[in-house]
PDB file of N, CA and C in Angstrom:
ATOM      1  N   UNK A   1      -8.459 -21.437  10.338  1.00  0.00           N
ATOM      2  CA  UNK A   1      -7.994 -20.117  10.641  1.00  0.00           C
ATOM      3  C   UNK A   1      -6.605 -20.197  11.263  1.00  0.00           C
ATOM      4  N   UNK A   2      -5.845 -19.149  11.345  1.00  0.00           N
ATOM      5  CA  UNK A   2      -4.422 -19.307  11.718  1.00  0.00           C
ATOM      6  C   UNK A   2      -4.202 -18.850  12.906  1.00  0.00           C
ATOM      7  N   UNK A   3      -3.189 -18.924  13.857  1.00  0.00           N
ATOM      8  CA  UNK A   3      -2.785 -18.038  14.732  1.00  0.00           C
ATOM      9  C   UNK A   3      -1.851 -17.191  14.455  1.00  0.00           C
ATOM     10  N   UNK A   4      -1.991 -15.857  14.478  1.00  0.00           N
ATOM     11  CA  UNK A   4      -0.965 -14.774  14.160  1.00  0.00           C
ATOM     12  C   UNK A   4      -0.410 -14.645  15.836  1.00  0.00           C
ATOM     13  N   UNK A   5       0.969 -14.786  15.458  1.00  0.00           N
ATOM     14  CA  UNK A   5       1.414 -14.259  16.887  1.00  0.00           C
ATOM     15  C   UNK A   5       1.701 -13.029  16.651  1.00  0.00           C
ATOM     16  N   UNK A   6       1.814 -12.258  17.852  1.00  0.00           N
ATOM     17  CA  UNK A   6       2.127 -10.669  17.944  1.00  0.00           C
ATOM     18  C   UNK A   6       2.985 -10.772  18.886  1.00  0.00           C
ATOM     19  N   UNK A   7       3.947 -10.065  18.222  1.00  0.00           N
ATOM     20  CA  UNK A   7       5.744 -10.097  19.236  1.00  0.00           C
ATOM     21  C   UNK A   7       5.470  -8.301  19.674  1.00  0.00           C
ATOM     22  N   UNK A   8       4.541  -7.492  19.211  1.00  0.00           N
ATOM     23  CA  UNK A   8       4.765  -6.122  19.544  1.00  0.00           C
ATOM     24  C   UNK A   8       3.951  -5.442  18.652  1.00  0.00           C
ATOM     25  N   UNK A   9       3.943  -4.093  19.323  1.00  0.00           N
ATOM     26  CA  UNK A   9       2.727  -3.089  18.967  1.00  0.00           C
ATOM     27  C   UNK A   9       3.194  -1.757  19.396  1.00  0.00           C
ATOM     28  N   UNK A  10       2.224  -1.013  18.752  1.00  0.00           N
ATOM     29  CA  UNK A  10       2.085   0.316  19.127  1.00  0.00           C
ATOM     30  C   UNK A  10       0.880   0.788  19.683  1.00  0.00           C
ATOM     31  N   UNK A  11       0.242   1.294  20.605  1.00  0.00           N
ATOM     32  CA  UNK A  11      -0.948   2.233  20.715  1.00  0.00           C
ATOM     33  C   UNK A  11      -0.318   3.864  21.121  1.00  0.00           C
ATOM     34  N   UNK A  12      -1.751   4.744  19.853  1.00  0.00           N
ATOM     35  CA  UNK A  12      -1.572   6.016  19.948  1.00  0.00           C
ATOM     36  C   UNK A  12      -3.021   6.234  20.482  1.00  0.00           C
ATOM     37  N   UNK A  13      -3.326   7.080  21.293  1.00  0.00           N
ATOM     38  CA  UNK A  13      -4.503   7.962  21.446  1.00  0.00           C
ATOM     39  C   UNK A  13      -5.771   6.998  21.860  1.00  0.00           C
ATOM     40  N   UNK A  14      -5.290   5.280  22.430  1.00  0.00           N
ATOM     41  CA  UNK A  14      -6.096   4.802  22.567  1.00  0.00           C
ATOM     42  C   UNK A  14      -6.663   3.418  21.445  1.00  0.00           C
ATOM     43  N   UNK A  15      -5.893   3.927  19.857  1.00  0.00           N
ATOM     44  CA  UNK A  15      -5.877   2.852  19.359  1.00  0.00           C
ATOM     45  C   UNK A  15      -4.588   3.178  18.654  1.00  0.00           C
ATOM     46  N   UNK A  16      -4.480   1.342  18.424  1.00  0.00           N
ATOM     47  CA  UNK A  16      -3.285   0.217  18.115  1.00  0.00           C
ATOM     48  C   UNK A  16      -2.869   0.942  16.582  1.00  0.00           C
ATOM     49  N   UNK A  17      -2.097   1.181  16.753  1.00  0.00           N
ATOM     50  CA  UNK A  17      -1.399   1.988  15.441  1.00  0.00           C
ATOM     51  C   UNK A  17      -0.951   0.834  14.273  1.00  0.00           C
ATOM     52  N   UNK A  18      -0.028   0.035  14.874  1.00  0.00           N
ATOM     53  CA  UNK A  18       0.482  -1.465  14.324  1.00  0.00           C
ATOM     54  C   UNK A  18       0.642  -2.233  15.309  1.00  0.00           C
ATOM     55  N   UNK A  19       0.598  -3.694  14.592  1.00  0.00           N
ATOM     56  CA  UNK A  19       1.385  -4.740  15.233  1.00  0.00           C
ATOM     57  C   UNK A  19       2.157  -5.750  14.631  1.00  0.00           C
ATOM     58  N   UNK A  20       3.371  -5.844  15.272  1.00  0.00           N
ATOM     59  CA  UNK A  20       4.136  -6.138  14.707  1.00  0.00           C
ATOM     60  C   UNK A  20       3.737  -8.320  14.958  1.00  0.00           C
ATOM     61  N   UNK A  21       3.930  -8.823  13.948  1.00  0.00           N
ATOM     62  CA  UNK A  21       3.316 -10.428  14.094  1.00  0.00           C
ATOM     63  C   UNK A  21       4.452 -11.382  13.020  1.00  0.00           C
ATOM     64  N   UNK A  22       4.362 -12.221  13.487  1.00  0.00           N
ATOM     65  CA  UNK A  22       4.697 -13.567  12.659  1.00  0.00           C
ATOM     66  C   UNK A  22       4.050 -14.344  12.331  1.00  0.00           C
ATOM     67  N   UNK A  23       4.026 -15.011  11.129  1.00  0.00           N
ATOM     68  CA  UNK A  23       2.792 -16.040  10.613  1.00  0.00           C
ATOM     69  C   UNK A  23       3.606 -17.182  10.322  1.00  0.00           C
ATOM     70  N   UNK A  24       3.097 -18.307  10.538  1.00  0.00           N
ATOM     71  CA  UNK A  24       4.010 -19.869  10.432  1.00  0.00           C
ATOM     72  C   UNK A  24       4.329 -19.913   8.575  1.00  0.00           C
ATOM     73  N   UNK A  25       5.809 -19.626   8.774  1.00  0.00           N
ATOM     74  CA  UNK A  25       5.907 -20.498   7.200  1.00  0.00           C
ATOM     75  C   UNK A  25       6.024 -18.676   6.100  1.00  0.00           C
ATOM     76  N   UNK A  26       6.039 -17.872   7.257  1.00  0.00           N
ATOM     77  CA  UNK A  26       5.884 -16.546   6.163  1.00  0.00           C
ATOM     78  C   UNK A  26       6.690 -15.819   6.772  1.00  0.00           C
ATOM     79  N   UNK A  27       6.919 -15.818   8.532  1.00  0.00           N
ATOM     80  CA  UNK A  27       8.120 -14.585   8.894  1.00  0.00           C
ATOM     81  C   UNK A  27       7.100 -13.599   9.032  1.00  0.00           C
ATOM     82  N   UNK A  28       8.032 -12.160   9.463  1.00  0.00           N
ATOM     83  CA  UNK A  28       7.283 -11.545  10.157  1.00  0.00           C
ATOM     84  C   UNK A  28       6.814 -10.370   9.452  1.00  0.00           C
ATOM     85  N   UNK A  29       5.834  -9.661   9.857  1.00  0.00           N
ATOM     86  CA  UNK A  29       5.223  -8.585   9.283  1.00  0.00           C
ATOM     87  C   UNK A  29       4.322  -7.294  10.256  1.00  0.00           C
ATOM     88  N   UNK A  30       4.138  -6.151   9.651  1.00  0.00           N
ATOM     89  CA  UNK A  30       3.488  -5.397  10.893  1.00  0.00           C
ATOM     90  C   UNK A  30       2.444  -4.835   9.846  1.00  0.00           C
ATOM     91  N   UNK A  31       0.912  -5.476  10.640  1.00  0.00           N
ATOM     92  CA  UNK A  31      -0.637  -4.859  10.248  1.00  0.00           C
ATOM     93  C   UNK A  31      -0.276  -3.119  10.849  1.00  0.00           C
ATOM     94  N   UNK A  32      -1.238  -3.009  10.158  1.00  0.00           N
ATOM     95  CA  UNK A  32      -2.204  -1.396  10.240  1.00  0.00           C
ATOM     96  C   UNK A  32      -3.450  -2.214  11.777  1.00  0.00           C
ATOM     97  N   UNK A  33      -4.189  -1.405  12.253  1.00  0.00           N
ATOM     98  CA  UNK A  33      -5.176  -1.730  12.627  1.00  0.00           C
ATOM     99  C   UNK A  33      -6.073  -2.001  12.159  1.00  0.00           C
ATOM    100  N   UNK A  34      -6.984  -1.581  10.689  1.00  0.00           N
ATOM    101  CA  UNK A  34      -7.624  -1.670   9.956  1.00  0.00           C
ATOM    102  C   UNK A  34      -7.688  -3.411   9.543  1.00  0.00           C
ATOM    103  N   UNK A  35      -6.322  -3.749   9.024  1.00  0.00           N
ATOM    104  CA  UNK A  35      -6.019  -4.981   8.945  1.00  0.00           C
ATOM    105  C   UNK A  35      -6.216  -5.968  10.175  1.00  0.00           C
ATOM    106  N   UNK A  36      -5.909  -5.454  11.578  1.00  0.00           N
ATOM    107  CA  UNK A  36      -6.001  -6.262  12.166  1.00  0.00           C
ATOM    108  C   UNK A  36      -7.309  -7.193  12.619  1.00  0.00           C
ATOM    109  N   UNK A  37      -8.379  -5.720  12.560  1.00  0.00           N
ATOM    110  CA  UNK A  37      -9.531  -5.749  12.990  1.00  0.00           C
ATOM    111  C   UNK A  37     -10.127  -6.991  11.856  1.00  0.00           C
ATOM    112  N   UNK A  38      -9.410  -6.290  10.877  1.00  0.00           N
ATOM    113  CA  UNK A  38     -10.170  -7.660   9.571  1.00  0.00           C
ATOM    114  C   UNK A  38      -9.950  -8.965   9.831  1.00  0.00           C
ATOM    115  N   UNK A  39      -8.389  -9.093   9.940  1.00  0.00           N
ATOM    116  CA  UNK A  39      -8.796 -10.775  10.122  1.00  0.00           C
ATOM    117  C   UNK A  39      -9.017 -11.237  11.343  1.00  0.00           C
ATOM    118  N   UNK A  40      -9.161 -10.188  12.712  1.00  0.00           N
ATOM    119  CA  UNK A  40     -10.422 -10.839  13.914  1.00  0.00           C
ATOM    120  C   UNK A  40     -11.523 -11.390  13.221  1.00  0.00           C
ATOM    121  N   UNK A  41     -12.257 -10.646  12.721  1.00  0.00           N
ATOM    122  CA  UNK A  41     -13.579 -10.692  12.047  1.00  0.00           C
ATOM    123  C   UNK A  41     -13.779 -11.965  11.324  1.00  0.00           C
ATOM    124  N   UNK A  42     -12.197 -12.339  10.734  1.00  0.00           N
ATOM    125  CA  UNK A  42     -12.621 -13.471   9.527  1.00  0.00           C
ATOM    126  C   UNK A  42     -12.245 -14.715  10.313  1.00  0.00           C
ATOM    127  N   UNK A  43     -11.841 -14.667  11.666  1.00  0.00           N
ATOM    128  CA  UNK A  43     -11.735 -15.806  12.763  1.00  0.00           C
ATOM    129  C   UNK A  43     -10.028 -15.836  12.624  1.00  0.00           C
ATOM    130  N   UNK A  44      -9.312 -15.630  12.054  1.00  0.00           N
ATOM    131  CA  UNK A  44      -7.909 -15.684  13.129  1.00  0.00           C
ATOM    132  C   UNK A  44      -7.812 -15.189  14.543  1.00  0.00           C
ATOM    133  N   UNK A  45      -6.809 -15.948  15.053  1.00  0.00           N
ATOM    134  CA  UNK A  45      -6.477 -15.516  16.441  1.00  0.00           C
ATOM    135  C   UNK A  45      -5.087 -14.195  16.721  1.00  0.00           C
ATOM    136  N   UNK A  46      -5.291 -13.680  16.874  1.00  0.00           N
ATOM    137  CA  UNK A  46      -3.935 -13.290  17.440  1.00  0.00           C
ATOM    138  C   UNK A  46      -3.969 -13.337  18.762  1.00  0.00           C
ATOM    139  N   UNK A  47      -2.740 -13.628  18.910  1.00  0.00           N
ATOM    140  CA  UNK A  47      -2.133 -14.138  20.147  1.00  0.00           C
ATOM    141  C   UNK A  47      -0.559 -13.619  20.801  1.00  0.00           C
ATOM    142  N   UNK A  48      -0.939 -12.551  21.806  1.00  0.00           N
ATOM    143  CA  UNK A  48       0.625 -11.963  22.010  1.00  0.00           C
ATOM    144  C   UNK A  48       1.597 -13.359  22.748  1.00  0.00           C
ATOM    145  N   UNK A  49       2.349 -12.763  22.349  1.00  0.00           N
ATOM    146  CA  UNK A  49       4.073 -14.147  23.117  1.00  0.00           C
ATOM    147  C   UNK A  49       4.790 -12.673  23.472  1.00  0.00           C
ATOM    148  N   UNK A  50       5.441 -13.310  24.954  1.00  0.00           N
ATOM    149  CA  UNK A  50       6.154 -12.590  25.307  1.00  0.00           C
ATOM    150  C   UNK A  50       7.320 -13.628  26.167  1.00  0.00           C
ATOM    151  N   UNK A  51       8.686 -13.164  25.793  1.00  0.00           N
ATOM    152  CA  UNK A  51       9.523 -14.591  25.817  1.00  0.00           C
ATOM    153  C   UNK A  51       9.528 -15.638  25.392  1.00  0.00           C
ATOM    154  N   UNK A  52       8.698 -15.503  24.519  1.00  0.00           N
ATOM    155  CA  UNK A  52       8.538 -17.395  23.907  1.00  0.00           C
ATOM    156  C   UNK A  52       7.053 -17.751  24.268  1.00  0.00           C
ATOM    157  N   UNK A  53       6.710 -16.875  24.954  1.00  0.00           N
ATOM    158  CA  UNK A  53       5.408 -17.911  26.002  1.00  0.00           C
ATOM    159  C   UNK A  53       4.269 -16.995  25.409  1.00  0.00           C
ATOM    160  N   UNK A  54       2.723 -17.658  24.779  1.00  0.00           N
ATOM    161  CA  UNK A  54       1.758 -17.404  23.997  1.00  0.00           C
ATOM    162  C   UNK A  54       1.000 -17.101  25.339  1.00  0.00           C
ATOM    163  N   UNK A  55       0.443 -15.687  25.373  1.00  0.00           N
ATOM    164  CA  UNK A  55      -0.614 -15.393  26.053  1.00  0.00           C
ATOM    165  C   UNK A  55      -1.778 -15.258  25.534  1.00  0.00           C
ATOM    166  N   UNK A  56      -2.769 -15.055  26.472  1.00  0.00           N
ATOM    167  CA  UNK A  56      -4.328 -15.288  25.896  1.00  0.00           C
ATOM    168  C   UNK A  56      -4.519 -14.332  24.922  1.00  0.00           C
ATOM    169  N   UNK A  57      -5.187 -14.619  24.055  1.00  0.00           N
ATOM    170  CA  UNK A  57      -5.536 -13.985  22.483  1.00  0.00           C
ATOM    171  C   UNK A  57      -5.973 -12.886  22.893  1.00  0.00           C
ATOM    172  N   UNK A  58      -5.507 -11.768  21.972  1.00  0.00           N
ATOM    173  CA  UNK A  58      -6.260 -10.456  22.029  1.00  0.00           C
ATOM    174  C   UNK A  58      -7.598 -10.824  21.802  1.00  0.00           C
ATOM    175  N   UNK A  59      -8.911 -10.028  22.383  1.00  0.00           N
ATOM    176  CA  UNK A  59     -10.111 -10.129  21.934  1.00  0.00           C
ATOM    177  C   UNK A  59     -10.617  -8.829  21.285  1.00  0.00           C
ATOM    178  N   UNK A  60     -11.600  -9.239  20.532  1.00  0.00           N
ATOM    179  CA  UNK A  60     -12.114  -8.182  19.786  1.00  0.00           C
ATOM    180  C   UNK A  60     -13.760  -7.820  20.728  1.00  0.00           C
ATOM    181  N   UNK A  61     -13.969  -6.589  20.798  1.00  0.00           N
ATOM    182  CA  UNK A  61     -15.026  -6.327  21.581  1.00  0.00           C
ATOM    183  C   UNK A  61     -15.525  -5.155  21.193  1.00  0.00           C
ATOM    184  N   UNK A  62     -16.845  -5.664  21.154  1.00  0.00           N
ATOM    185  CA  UNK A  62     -17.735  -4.667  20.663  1.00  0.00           C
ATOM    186  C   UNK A  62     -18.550  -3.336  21.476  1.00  0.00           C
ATOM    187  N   UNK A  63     -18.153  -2.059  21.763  1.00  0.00           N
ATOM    188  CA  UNK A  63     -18.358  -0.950  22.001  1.00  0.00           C
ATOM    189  C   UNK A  63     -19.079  -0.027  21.506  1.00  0.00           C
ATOM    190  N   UNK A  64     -21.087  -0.182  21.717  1.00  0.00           N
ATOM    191  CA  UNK A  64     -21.237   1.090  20.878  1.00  0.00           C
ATOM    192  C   UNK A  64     -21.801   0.371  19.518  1.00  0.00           C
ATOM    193  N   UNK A  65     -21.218   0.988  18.891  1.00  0.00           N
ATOM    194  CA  UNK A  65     -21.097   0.998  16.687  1.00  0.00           C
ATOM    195  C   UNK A  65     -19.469   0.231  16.704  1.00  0.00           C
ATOM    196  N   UNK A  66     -19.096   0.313  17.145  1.00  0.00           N
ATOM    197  CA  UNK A  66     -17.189   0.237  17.128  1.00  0.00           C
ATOM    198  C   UNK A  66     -17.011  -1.027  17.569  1.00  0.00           C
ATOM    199  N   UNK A  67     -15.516  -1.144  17.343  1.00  0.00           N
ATOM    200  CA  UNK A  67     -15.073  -2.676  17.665  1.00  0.00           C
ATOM    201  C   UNK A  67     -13.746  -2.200  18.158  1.00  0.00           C
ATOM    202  N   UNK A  68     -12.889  -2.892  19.294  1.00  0.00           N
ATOM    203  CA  UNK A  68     -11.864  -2.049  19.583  1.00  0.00           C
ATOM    204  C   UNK A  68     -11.059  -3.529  19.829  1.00  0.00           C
ATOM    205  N   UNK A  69      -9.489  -3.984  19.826  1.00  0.00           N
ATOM    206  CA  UNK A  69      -9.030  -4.969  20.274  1.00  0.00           C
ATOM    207  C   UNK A  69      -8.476  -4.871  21.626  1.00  0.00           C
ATOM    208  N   UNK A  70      -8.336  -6.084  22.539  1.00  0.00           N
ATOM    209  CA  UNK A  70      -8.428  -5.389  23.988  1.00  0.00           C
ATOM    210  C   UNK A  70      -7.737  -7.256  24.575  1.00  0.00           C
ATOM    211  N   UNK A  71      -6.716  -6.443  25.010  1.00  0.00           N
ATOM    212  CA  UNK A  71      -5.863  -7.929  25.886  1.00  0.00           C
ATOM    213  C   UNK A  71      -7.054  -8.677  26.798  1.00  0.00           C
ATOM    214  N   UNK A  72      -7.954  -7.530  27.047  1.00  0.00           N
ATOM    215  CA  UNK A  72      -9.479  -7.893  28.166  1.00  0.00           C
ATOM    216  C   UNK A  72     -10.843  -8.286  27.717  1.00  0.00           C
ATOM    217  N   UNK A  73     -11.631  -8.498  28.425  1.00  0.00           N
ATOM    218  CA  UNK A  73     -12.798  -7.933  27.769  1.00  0.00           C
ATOM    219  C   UNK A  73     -13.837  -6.698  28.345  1.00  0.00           C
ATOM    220  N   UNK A  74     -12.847  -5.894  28.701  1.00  0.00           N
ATOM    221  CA  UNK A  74     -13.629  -4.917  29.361  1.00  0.00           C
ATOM    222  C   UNK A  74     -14.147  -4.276  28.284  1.00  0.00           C
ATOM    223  N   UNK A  75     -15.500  -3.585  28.355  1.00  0.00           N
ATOM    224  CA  UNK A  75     -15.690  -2.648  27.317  1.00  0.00           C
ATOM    225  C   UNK A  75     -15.506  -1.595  27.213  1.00  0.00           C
ATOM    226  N   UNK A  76     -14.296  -1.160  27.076  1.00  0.00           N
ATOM    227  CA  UNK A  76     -13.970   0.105  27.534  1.00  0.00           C
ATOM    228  C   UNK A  76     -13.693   0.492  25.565  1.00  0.00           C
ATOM    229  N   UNK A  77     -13.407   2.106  25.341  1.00  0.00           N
ATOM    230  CA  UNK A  77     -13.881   2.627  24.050  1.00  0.00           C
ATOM    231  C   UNK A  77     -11.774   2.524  23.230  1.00  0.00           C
ATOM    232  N   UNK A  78     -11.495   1.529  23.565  1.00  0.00           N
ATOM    233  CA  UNK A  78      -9.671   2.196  23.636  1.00  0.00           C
ATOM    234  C   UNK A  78      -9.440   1.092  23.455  1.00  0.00           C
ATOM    235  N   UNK A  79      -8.274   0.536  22.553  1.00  0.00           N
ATOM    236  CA  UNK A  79      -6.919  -0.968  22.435  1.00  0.00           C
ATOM    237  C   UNK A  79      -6.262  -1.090  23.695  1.00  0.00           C
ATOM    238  N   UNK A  80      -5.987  -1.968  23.788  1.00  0.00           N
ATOM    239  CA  UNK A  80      -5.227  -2.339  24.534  1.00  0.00           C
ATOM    240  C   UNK A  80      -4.216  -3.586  24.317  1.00  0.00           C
ATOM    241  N   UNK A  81      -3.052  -3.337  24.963  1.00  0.00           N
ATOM    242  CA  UNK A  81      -2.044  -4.683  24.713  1.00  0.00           C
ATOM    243  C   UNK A  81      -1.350  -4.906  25.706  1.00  0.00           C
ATOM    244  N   UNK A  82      -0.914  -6.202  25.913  1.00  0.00           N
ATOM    245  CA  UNK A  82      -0.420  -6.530  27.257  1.00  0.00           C
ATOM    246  C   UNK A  82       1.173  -6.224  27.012  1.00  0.00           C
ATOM    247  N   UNK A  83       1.789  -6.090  28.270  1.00  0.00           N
ATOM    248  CA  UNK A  83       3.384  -6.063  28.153  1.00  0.00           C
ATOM    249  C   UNK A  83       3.943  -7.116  27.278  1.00  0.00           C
ATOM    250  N   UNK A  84       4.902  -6.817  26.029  1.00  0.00           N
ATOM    251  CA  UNK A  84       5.339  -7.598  25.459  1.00  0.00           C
ATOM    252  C   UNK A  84       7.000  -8.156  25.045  1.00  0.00           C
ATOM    253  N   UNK A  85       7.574  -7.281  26.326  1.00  0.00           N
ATOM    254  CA  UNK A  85       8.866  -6.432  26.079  1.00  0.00           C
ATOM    255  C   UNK A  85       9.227  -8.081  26.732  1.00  0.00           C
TER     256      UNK A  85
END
């Protein structure tokens, strides 16, 4: 499985609109959420960097029926992303 880094994002209304990522050997690209959630599921990591420096992997967490991605693991019903500026 790969590590997708995530240089940046969006959240609207609680969920992650896009994120913007780089993949080794491909350059950069920005998922949908839909997408993102998929390749949690299929075991990639994403992993925000901020300055250069890889912070702990977004986690995927299960809420309910729902799955939400979350810098935490709180179970709270909403995305979340850490400062990436």
């Amino acid at each position: 499985m790969a590590d997708v880094l995530v240089t940046g994002g969006t959240v609207s209304d609680g969920r992650i609109a896009s994120l913007d990522v780089k993949l080794h050997g491909l350059g950069a690209r920005t998922l949908d959420r839909d997408t993102a959630l998929a390749w949690m599921r299929d075991g990639h990591s994403l992993v925000p960097v901020r300055k250069g420096a890889r912070l702990p992997n977004l986690q995927l967490v299960e809420v309910g029926d729902d799955h939400f991605i979350r810098a935490d693991t709180a179970k709270e019903s909403s995305d979340s992303l850490p400062e990436l500026d």
